[in-house]
N, C-alpha and C. Protein backbone atom coordinates (compact mmCIF):
# COMPACT_ATOMS: atom_id res chain seq x y z
N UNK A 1 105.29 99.03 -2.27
CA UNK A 1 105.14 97.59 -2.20
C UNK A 1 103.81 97.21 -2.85
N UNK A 2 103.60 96.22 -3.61
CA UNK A 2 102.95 95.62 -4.32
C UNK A 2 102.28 94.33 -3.67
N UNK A 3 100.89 93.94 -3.57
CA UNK A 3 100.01 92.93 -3.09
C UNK A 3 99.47 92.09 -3.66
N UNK A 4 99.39 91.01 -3.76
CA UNK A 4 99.15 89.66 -4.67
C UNK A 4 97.61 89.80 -3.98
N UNK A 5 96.16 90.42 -4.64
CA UNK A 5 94.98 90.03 -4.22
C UNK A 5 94.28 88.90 -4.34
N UNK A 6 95.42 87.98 -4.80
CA UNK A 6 94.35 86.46 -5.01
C UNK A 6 94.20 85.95 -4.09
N UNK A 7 92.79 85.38 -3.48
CA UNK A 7 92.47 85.42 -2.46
C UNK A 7 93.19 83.96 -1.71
N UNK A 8 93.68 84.66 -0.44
CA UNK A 8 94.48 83.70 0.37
C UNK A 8 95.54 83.75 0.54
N UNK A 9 96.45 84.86 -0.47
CA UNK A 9 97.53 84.51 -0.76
C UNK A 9 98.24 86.04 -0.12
N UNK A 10 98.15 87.32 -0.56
CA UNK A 10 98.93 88.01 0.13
C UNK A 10 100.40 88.40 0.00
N UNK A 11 100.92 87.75 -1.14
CA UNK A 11 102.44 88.16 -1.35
C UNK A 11 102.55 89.46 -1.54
N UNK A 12 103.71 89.78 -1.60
CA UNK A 12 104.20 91.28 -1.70
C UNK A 12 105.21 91.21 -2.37
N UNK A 13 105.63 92.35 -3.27
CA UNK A 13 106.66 92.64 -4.08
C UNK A 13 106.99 93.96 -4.10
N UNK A 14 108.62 94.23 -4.41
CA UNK A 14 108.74 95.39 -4.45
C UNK A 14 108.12 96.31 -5.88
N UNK A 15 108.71 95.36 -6.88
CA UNK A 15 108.65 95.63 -8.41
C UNK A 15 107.21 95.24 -8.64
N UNK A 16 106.23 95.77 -9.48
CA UNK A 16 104.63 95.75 -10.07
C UNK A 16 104.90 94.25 -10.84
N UNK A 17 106.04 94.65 -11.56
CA UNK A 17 106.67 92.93 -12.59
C UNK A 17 106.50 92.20 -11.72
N UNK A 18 107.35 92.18 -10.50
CA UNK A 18 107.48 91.06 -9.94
C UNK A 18 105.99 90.27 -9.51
N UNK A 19 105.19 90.92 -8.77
CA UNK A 19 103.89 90.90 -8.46
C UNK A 19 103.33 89.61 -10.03
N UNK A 20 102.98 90.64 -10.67
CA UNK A 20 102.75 90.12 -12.30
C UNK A 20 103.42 88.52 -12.42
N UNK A 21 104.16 88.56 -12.48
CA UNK A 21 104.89 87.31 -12.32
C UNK A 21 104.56 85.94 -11.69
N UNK A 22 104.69 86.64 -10.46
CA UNK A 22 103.67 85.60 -9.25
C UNK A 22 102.97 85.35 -9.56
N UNK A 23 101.83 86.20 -10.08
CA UNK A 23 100.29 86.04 -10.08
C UNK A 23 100.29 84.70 -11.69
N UNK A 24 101.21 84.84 -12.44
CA UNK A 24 101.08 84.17 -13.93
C UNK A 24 101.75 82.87 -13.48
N UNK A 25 102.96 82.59 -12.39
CA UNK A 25 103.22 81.11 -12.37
C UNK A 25 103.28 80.91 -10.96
N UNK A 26 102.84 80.92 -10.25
CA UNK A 26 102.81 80.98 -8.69
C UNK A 26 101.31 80.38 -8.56
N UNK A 27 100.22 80.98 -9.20
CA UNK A 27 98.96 80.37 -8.90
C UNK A 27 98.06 79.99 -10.01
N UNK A 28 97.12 78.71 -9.99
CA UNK A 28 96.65 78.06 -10.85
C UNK A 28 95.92 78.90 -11.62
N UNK A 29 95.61 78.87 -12.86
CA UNK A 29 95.21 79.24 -14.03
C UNK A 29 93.58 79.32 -13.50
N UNK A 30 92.89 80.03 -14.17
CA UNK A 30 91.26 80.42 -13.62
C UNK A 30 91.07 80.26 -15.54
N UNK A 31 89.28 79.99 -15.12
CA UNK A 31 88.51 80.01 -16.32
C UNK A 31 87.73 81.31 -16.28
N UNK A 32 87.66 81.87 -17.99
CA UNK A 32 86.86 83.18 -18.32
C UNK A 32 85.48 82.37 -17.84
N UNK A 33 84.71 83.28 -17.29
CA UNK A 33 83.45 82.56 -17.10
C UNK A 33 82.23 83.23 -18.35
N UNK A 34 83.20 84.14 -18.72
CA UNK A 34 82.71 84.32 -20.16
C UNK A 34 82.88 83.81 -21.56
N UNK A 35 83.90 83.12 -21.86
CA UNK A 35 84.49 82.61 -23.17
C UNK A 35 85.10 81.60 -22.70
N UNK A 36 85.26 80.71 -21.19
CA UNK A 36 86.17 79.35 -21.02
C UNK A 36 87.79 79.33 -21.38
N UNK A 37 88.19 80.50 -21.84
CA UNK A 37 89.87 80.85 -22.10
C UNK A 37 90.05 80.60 -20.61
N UNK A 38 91.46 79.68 -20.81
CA UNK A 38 92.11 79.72 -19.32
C UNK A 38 93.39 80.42 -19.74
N UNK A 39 93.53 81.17 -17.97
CA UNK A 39 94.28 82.08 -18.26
C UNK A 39 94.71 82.47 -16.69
N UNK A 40 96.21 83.03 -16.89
CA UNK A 40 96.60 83.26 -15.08
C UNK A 40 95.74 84.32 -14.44
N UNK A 41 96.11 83.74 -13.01
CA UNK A 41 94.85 84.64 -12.00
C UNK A 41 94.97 85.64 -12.08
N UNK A 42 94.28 87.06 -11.60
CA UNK A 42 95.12 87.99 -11.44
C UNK A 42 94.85 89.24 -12.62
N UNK A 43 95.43 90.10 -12.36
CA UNK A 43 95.89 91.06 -13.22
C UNK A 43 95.49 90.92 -14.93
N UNK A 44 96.08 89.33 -14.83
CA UNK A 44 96.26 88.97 -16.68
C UNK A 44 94.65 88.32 -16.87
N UNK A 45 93.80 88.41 -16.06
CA UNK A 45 92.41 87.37 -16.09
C UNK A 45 91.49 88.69 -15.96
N UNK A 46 92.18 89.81 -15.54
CA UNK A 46 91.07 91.05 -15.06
C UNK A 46 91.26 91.43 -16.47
N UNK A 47 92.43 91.81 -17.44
CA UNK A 47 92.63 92.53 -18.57
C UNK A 47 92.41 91.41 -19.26
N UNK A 48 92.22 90.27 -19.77
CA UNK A 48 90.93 89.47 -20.74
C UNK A 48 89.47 89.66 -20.86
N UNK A 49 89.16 89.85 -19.22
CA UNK A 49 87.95 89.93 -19.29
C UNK A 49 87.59 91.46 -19.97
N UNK A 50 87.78 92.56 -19.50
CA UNK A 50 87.94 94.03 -20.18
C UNK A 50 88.21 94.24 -21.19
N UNK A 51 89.30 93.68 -22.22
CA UNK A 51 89.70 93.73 -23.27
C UNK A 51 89.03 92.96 -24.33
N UNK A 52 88.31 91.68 -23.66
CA UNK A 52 87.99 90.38 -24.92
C UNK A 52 86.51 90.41 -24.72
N UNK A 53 85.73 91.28 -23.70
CA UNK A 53 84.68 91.19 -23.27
C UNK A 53 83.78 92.15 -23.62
N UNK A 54 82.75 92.82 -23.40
CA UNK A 54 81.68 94.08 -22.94
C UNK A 54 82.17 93.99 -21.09
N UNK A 55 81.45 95.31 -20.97
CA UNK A 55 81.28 95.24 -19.84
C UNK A 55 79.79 94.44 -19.44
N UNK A 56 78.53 94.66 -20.03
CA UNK A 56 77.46 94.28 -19.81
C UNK A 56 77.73 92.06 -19.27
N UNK A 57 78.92 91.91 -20.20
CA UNK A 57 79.11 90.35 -20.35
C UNK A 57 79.73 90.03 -18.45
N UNK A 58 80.41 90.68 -18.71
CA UNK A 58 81.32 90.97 -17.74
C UNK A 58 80.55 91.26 -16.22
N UNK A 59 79.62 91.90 -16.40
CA UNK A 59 78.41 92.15 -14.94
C UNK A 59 77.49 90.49 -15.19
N UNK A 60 77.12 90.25 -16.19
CA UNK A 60 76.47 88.72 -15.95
C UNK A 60 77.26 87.58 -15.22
N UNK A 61 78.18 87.54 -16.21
CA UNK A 61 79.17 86.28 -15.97
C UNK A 61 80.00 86.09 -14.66
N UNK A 62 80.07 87.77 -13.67
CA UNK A 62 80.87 87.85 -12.78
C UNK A 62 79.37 88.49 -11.52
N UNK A 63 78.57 88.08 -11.59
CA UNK A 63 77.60 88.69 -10.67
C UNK A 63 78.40 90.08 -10.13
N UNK A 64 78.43 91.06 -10.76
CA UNK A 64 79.53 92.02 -11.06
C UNK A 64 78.15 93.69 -10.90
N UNK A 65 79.10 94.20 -10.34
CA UNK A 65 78.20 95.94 -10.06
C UNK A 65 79.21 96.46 -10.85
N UNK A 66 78.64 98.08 -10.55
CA UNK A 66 79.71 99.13 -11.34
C UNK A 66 81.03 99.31 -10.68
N UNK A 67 80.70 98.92 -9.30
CA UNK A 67 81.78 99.29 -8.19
C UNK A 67 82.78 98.05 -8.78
N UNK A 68 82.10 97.14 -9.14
CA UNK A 68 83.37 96.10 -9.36
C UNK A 68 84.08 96.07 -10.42
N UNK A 69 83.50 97.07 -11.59
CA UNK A 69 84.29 97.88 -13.01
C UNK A 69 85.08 98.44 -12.47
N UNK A 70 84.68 99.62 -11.40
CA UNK A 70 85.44 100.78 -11.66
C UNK A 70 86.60 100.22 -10.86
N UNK A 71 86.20 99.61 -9.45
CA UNK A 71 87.61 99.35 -9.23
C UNK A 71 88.47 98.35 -10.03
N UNK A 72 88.17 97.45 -10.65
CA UNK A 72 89.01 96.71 -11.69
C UNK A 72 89.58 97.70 -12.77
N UNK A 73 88.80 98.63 -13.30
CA UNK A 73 89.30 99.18 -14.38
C UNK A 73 90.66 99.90 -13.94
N UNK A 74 90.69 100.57 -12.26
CA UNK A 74 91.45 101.40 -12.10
C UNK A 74 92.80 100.38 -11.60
N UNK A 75 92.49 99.62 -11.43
CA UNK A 75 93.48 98.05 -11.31
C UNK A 75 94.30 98.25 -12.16
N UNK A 76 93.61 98.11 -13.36
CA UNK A 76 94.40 97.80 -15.02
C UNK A 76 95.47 98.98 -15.25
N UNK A 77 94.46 100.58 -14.98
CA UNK A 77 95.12 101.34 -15.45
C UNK A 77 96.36 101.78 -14.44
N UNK A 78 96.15 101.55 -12.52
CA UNK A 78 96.99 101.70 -12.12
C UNK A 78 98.70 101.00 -12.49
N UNK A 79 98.29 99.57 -12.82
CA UNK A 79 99.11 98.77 -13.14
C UNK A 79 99.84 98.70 -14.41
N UNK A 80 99.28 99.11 -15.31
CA UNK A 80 99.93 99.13 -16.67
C UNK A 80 100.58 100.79 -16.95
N UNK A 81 99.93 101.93 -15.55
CA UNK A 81 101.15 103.37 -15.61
C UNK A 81 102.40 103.31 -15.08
N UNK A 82 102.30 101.22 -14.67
CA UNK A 82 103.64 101.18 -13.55
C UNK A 82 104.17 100.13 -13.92
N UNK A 83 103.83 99.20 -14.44
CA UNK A 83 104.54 98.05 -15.10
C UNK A 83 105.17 97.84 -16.56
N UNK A 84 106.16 97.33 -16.79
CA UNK A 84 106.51 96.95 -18.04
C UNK A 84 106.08 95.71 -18.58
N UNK A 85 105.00 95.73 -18.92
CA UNK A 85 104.02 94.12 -19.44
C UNK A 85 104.72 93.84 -20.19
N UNK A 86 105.97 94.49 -21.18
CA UNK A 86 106.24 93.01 -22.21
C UNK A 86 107.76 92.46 -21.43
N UNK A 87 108.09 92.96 -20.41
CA UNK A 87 109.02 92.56 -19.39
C UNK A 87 108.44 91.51 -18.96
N UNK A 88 107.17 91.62 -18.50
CA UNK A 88 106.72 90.74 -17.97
C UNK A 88 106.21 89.26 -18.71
N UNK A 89 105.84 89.48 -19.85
CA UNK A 89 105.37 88.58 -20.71
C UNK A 89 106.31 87.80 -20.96
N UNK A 90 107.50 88.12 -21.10
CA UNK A 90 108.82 87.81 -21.82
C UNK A 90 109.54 87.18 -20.48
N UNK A 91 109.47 87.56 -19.49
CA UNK A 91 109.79 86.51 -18.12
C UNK A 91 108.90 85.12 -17.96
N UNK A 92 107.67 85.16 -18.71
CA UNK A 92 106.71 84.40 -17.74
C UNK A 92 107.33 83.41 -19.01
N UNK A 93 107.38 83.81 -20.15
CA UNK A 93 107.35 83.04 -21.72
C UNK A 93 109.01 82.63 -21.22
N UNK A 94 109.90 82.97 -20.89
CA UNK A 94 111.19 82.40 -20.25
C UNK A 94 111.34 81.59 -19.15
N UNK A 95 109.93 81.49 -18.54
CA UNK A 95 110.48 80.57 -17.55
C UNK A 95 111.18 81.64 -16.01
N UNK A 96 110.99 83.14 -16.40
CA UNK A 96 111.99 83.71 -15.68
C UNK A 96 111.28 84.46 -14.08
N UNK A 97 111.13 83.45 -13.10
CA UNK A 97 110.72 84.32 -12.47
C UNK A 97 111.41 84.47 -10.79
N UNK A 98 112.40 85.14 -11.33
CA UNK A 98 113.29 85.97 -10.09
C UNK A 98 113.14 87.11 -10.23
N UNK A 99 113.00 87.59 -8.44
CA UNK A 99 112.60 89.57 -8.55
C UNK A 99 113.89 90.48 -9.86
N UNK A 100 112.75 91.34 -9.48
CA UNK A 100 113.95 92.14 -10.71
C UNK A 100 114.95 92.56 -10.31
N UNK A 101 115.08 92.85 -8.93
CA UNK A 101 115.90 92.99 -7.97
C UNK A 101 117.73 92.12 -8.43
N UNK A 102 116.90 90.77 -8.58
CA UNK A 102 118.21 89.95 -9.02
C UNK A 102 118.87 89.74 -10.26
N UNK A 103 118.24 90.86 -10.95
CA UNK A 103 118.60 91.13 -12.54
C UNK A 103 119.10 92.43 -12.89
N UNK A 104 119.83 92.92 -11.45
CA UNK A 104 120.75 94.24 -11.56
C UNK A 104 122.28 94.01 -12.02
């Protein structure tokens, strides 16, 4: 089972997609506090910042330690050895968000 960490919220999913999903149309869009890109909470806002960023940017902009890399980094990598991101991209860009469950 899968945990929605945005704070307050707490959903659960069976599928990593599904999770993903939630997190991209379920809850309001957040600003890079590094570059002002808005972008969904979550998962898809942790891999902008890592991908479009330094890390050094990334410890300013996020009053951010190493502890808060490493566990984000292992976020990314746990999540992307278990998810199908262009499944997911391609649901959120469809409008499509029923568990995967209901797409057997």
């Amino acid at each position: 089972m899968w945990s929605c960490a945005i704070q307050g919220c707490g959903a659960g999913a069976e599928h990593v997609e599904d999770l993903l999903v939630h997190q991209a149309t379920d809850h309001e869009r957040v600003q890079c506090a590094v570059c002002g890109t808005l972008l969904p909470d979550g998962y898809f806002a942790i891999r902008h910042a890592f991908e479009e960023h330094s890390r050094a940017e990334y410890v300013r902009a996020y009053d951010a330690d190493a502890e808060d890399i490493r566990r984000r980094e292992s976020l990314i990598e746990d999540i992307e050895s278990a998810a199908n991101i262009e499944e997911v991209v391609s649901r959120i860009d469809e409008g499509d968000s029923e568990p995967a469950s209901s797409h057997a």
